[in-house]
C-alpha atoms as a PDB file:
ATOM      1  CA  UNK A   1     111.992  67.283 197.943  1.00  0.00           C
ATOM      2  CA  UNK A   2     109.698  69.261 195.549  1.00  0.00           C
ATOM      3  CA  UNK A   3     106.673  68.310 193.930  1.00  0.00           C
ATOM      4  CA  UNK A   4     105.760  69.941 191.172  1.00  0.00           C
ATOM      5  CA  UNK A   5     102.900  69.868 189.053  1.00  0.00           C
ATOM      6  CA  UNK A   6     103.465  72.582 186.279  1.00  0.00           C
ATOM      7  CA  UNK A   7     101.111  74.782 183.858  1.00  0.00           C
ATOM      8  CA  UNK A   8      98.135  73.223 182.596  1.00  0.00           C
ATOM      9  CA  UNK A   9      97.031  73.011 178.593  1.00  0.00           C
ATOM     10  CA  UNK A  10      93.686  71.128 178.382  1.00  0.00           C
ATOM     11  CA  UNK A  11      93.185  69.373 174.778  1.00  0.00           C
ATOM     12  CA  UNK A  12      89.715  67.234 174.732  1.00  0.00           C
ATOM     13  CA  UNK A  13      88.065  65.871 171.948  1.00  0.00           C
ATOM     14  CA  UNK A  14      84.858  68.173 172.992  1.00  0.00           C
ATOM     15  CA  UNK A  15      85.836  70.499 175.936  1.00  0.00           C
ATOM     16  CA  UNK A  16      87.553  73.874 175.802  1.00  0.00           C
ATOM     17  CA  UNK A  17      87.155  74.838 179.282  1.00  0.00           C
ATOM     18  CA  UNK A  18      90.589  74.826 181.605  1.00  0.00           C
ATOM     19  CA  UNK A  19      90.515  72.521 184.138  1.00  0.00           C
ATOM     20  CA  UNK A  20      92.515  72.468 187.081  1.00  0.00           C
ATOM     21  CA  UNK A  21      92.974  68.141 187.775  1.00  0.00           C
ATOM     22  CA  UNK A  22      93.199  65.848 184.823  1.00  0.00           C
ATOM     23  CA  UNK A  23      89.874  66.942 182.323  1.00  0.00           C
ATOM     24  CA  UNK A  24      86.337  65.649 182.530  1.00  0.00           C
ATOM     25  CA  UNK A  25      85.233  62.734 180.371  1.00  0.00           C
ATOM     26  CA  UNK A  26      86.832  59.570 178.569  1.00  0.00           C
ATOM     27  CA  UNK A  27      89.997  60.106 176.177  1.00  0.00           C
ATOM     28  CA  UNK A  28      91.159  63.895 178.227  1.00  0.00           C
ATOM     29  CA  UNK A  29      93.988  64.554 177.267  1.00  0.00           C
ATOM     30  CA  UNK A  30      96.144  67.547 179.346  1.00  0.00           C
ATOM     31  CA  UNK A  31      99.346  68.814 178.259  1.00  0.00           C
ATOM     32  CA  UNK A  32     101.687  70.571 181.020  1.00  0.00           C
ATOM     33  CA  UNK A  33     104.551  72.487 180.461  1.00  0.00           C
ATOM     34  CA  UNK A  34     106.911  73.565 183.564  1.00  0.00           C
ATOM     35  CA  UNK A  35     110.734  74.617 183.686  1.00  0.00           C
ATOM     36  CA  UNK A  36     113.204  73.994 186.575  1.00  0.00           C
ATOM     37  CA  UNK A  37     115.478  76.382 186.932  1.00  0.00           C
ATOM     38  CA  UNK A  38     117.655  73.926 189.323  1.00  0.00           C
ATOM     39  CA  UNK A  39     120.294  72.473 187.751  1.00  0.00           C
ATOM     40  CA  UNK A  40     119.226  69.172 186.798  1.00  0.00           C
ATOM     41  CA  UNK A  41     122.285  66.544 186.675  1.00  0.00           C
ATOM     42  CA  UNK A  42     120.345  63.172 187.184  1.00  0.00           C
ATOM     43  CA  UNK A  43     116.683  61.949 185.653  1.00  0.00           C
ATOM     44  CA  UNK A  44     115.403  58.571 187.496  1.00  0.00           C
ATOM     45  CA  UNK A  45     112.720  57.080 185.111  1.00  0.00           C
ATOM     46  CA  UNK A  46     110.087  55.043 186.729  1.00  0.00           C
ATOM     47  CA  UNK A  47     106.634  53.763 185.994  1.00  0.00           C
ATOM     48  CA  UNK A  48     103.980  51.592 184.120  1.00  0.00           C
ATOM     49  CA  UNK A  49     102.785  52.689 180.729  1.00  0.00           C
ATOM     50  CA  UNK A  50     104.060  56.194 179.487  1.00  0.00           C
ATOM     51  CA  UNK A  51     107.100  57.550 176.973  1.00  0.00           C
ATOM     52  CA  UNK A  52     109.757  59.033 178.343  1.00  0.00           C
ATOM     53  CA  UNK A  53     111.776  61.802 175.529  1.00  0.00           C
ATOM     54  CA  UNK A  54     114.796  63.182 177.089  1.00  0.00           C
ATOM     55  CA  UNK A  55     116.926  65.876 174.776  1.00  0.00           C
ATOM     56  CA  UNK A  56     120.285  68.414 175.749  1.00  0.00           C
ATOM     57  CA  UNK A  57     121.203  71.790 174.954  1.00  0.00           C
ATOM     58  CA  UNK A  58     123.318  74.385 176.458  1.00  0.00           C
ATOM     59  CA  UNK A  59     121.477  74.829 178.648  1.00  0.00           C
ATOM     60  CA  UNK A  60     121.095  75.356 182.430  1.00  0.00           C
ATOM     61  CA  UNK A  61     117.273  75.000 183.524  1.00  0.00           C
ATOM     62  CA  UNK A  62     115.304  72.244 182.357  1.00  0.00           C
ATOM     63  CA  UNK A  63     111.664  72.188 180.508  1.00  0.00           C
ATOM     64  CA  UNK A  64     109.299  69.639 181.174  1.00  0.00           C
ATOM     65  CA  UNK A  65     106.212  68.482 178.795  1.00  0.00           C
ATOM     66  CA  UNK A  66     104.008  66.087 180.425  1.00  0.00           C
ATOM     67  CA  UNK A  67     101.051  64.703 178.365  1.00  0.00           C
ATOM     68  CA  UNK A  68      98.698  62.818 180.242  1.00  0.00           C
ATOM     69  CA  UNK A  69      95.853  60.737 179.334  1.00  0.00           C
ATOM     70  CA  UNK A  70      93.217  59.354 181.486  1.00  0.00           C
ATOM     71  CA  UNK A  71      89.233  58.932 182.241  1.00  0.00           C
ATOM     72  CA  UNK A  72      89.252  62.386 183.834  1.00  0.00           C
ATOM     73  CA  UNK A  73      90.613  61.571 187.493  1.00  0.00           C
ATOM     74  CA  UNK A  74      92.951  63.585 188.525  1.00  0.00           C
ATOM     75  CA  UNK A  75      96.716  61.956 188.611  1.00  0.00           C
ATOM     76  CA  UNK A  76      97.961  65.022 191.326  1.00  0.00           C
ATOM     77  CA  UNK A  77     101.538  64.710 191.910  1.00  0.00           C
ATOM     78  CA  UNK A  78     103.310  64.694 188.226  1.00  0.00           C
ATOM     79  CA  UNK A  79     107.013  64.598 188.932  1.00  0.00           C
ATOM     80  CA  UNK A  80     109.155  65.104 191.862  1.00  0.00           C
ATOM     81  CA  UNK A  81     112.701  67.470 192.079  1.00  0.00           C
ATOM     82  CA  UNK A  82     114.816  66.557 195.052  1.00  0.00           C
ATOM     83  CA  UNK A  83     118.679  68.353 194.993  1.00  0.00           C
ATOM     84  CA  UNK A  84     119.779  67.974 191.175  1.00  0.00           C
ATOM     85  CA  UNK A  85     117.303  64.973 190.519  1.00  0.00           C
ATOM     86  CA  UNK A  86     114.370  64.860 188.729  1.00  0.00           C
ATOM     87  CA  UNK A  87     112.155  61.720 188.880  1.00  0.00           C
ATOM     88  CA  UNK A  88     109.963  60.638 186.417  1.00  0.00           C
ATOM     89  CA  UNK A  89     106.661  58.367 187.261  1.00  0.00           C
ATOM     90  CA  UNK A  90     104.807  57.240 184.164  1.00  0.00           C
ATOM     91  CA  UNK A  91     102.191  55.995 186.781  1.00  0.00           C
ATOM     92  CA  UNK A  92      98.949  57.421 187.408  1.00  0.00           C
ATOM     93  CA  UNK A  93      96.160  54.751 187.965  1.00  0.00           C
ATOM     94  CA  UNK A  94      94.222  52.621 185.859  1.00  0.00           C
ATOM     95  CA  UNK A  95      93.118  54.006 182.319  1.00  0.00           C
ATOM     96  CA  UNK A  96      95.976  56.750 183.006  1.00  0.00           C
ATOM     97  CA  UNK A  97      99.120  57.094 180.779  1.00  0.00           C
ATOM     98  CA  UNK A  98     101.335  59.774 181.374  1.00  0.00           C
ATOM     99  CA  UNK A  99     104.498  60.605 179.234  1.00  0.00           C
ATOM    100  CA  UNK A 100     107.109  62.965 178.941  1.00  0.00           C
ATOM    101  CA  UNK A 101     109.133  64.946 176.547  1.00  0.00           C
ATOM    102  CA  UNK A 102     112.030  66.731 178.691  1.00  0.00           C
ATOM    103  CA  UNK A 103     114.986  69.198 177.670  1.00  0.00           C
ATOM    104  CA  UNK A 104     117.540  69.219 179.842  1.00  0.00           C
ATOM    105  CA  UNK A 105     121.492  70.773 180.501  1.00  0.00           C
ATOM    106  CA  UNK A 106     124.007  68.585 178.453  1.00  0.00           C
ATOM    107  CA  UNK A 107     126.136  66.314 180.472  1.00  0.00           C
ATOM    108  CA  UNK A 108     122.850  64.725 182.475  1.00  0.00           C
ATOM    109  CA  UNK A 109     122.517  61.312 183.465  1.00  0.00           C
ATOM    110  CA  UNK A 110     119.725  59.015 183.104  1.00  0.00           C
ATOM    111  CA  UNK A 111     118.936  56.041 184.768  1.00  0.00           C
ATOM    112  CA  UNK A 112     115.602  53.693 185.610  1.00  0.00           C
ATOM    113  CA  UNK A 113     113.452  51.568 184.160  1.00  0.00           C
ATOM    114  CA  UNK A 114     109.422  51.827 182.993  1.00  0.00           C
ATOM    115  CA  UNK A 115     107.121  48.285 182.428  1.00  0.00           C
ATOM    116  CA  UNK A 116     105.408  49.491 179.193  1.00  0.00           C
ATOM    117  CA  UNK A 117     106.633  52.567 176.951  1.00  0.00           C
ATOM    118  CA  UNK A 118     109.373  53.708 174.767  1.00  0.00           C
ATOM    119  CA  UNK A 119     112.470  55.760 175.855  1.00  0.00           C
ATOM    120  CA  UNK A 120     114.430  57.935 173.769  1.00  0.00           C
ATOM    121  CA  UNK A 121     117.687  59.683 174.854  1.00  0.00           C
ATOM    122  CA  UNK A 122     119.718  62.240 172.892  1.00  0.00           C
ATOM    123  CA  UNK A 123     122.632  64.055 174.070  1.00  0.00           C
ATOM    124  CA  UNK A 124     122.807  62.852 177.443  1.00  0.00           C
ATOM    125  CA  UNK A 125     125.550  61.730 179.466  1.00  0.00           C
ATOM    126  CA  UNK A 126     125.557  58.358 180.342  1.00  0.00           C
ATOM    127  CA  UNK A 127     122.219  55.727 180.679  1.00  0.00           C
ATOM    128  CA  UNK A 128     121.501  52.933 182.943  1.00  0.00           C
ATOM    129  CA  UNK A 129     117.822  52.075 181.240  1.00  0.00           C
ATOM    130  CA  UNK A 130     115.346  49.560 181.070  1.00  0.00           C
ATOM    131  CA  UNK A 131     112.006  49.000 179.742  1.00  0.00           C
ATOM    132  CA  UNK A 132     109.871  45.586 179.995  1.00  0.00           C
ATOM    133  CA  UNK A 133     107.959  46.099 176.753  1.00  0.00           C
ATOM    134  CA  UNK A 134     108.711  48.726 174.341  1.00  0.00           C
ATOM    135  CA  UNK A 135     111.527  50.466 171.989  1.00  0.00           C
ATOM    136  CA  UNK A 136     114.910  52.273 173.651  1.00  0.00           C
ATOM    137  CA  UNK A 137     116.850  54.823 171.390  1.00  0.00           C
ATOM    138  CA  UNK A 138     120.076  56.082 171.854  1.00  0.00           C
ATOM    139  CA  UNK A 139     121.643  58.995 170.091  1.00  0.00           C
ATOM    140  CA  UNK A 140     124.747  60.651 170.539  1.00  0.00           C
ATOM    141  CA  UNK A 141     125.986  59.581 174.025  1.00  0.00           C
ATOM    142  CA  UNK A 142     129.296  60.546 175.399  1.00  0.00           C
ATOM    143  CA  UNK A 143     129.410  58.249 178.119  1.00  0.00           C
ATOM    144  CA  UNK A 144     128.745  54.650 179.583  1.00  0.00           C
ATOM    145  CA  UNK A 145     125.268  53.251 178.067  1.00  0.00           C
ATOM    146  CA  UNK A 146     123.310  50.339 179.502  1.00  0.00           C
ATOM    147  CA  UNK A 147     120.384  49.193 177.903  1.00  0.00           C
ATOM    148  CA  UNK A 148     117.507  46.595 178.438  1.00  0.00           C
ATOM    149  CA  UNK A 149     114.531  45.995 176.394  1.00  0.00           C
ATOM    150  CA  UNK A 150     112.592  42.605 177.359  1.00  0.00           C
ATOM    151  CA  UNK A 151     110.477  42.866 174.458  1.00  0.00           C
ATOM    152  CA  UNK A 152     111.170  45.828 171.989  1.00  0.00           C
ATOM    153  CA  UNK A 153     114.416  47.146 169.854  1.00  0.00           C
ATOM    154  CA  UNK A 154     117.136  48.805 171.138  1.00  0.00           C
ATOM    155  CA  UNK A 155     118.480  51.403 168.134  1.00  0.00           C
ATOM    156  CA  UNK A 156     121.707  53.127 169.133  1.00  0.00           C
ATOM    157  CA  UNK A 157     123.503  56.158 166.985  1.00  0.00           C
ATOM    158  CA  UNK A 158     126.958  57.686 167.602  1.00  0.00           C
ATOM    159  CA  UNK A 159     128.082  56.123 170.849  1.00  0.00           C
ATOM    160  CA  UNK A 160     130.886  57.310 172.584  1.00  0.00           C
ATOM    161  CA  UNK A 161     131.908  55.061 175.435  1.00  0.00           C
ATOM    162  CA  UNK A 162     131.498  51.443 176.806  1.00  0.00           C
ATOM    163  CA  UNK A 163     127.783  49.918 175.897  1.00  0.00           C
ATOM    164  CA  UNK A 164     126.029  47.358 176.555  1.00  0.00           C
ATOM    165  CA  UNK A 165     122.742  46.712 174.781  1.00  0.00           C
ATOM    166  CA  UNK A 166     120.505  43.781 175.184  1.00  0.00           C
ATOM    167  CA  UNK A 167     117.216  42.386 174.351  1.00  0.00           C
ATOM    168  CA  UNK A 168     115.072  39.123 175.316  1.00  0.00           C
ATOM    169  CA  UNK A 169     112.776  39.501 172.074  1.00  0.00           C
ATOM    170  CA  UNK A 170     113.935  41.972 169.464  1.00  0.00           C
ATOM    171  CA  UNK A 171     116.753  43.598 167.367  1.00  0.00           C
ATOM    172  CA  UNK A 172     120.303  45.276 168.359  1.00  0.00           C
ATOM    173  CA  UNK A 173     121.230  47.938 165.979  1.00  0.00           C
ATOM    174  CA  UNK A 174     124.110  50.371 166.502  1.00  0.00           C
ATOM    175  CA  UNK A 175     125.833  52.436 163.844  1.00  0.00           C
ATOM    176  CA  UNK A 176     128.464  54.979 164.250  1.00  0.00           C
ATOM    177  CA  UNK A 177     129.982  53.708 167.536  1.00  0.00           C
ATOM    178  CA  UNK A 178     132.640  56.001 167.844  1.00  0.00           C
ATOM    179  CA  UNK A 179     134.262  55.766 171.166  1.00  0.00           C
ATOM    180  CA  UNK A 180     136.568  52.424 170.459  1.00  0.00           C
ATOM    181  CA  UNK A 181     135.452  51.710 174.079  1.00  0.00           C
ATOM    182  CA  UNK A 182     134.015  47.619 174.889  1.00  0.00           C
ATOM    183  CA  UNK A 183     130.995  46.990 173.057  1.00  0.00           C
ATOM    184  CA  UNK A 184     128.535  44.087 174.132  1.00  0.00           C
ATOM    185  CA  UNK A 185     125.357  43.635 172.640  1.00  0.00           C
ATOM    186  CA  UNK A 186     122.454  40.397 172.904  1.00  0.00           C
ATOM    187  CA  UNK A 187     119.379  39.493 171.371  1.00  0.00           C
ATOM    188  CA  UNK A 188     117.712  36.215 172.639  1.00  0.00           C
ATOM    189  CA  UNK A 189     115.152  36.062 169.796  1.00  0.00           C
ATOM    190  CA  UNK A 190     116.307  39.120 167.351  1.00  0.00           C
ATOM    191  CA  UNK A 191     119.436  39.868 164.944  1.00  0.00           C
ATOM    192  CA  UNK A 192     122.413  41.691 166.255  1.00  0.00           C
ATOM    193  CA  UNK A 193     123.800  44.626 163.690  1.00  0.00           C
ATOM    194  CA  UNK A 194     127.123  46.950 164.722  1.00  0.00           C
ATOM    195  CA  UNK A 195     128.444  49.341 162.780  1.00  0.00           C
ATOM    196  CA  UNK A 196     131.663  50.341 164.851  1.00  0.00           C
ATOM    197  CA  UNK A 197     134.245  53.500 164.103  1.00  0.00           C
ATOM    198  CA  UNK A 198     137.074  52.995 165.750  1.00  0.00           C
ATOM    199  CA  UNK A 199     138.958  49.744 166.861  1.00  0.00           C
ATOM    200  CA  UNK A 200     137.573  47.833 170.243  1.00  0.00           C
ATOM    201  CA  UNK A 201     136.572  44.791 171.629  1.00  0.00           C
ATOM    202  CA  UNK A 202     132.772  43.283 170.756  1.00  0.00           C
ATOM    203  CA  UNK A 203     131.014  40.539 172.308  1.00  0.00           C
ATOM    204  CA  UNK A 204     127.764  39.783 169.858  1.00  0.00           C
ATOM    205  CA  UNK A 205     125.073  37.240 170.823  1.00  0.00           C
ATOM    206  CA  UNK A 206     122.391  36.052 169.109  1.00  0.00           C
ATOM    207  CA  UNK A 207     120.695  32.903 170.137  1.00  0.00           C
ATOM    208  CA  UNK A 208     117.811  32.636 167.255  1.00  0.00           C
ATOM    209  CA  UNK A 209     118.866  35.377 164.363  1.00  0.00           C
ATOM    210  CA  UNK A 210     122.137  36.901 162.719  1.00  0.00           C
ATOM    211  CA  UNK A 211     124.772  38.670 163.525  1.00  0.00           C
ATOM    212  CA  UNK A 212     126.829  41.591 161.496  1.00  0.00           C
ATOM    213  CA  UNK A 213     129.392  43.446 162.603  1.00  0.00           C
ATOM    214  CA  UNK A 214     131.647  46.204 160.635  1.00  0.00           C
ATOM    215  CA  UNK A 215     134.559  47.383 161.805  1.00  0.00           C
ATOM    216  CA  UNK A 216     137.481  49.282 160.932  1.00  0.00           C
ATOM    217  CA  UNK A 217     140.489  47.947 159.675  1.00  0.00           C
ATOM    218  CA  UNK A 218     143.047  46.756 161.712  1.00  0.00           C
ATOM    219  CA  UNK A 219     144.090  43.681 164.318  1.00  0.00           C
ATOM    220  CA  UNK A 220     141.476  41.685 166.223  1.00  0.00           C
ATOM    221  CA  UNK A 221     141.914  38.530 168.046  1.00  0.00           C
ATOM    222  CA  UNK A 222     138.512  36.242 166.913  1.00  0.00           C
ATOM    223  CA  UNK A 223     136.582  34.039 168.366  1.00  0.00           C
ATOM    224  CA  UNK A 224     133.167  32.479 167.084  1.00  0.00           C
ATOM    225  CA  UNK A 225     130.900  30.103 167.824  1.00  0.00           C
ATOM    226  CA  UNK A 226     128.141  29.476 165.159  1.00  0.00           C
ATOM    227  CA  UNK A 227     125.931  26.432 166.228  1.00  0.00           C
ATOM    228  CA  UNK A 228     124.075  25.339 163.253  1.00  0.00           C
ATOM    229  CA  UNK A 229     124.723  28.461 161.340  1.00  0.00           C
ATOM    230  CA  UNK A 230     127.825  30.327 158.560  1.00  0.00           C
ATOM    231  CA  UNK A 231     130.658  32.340 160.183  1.00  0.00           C
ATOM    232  CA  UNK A 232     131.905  35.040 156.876  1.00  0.00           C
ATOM    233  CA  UNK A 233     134.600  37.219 157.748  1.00  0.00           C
ATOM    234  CA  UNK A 234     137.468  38.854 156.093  1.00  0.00           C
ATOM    235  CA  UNK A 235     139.445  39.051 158.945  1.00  0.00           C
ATOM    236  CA  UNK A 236     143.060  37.670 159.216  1.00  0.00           C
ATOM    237  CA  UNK A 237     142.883  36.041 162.823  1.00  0.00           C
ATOM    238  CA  UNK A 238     145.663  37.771 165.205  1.00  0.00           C
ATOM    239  CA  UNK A 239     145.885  36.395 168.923  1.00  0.00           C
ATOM    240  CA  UNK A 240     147.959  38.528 170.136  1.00  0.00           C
ATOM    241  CA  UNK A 241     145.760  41.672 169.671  1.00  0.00           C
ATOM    242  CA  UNK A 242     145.071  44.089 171.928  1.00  0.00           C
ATOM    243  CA  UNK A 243     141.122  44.180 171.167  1.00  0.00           C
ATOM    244  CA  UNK A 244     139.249  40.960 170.826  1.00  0.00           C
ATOM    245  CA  UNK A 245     135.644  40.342 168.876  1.00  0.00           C
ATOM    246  CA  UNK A 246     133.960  37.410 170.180  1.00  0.00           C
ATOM    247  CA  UNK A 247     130.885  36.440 168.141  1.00  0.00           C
ATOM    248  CA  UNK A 248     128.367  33.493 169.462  1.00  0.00           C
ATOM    249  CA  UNK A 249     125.353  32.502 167.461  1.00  0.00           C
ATOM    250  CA  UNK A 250     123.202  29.780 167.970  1.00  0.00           C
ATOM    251  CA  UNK A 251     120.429  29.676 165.063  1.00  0.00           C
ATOM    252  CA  UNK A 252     121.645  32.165 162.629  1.00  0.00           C
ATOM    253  CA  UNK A 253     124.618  33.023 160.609  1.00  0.00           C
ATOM    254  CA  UNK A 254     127.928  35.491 161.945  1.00  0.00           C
ATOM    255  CA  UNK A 255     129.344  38.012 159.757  1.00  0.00           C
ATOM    256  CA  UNK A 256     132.463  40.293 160.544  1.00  0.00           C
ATOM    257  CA  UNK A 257     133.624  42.736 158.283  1.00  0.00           C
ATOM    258  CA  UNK A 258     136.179  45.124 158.282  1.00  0.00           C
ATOM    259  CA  UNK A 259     135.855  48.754 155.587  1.00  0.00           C
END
């Protein structure tokens, strides 16, 4: 396993002298910028407060941008390279935050979870993520996504495979799913909205807010469950269908349309 810690770009409100550890003073802020040329096929996010930016291109090394800001102790070790993973640690201390903006080859996967920051993914692989308070966005994912947010949104674009995407306290939002793989998607306290490409089965939950769901025409088997609130579809039921929509809602009104 490799540590490394990467070239150093110092940006203080009032110091322009390079330092070497993590600035002098309240509010430092240092930028580093480093590039692996291993191969990177795996990115393990970890951590307290920090962002996390991970983006693909044809690439084969991968560039790493690691902002961190702290009271001016030093956070050594930034992030670690072991085989073909890189790990990410948001954590560096008290009054520390450390976050990342990362390009890396296409086809990586990224998995992990951080307590308090957003994650962004575009282009990757596949994602097994979680975050305890802050946003997750997905964009154009080939594979398998898993995604939790505890409290935060979870914004997915052009999906390719199987997803699942929940949240305790927030919003679900997904448009241009285009894989016609399972789709499952939850919001304890938060609206659920799916705007899905191809034919396949949904499971929406919503337990206080709405639920809306396009999908292409064709033959669904339906199931809802509404509590106290409207189910609207234009739909034509059809149990013997190979996909199946299942909507549950317990506070909130259900919506399934097909375009």
């Amino acid at each position: 396993m490799n540590v490394r810690i990467g070239a150093l770009t110092l940006a203080a409100a009032a110091a322009a002298t390079a330092l070497t550890g993590c600035g002098n003073g309240m509010g430092a802020k240092l930028t580093y910028d480093d590039t692996e040329k291993t191969r990177i096929t795996d990115i393990v996010l970890s951590g307290g407060s920090g962002d996390v930016t991970v983006t693909t291109k044809a690439i084969t090394e991968t560039h790493i941008k690691r902002v961190v800001r702290s009271d001016g102790r030093d956070p050594e070790d930034s992030y670690l390279v072991s085989g073909s993973t890189l790990t990410l640690d948001t954590t560096c201390g008290s009054n520390c935050r450390v976050s990342y903006e990362v390009e890396a080859p296409a086809g990586v996967k990224v998995r992990g979870e951080l307590s308090s920051g957003a994650i962004a993914l575009v282009g990757v692989g596949a994602a097994d993520v979680s975050v305890t308070s802050g946003d997750i966005r997905l964009e154009k994912i080939a594979g398998d996504v898993t995604a939790r947010a505890s409290s935060g949104n979870i914004d997915a674009h052009a999906l390719g495979g199987a997803a699942s995407l929940t949240v305790t306290s927030g919003n679900v939002k997904g448009l241009e799913l285009t894989g016609g793989k399972p789709l499952i998607a939850e919001a304890s306290s938060g609206n659920v909205e799916l705007h899905v490409l191809q034919p396949a089965s949904i499971s929406a939950r919503a337990t206080s807010g709405n639920v809306e769901l396009y999908v292409p025409q064709g033959d669904y088997k339906l199931q809802n469950d509404t509590g106290s609130g409207d189910f609207t579809t234009n739909l034509t039921n059809a149990p013997a269908a190979a996909n199946l929509i299942s909507v549950r809602v317990g506070s909130g009104n259900a919506e399934v349309m097909a375009f």
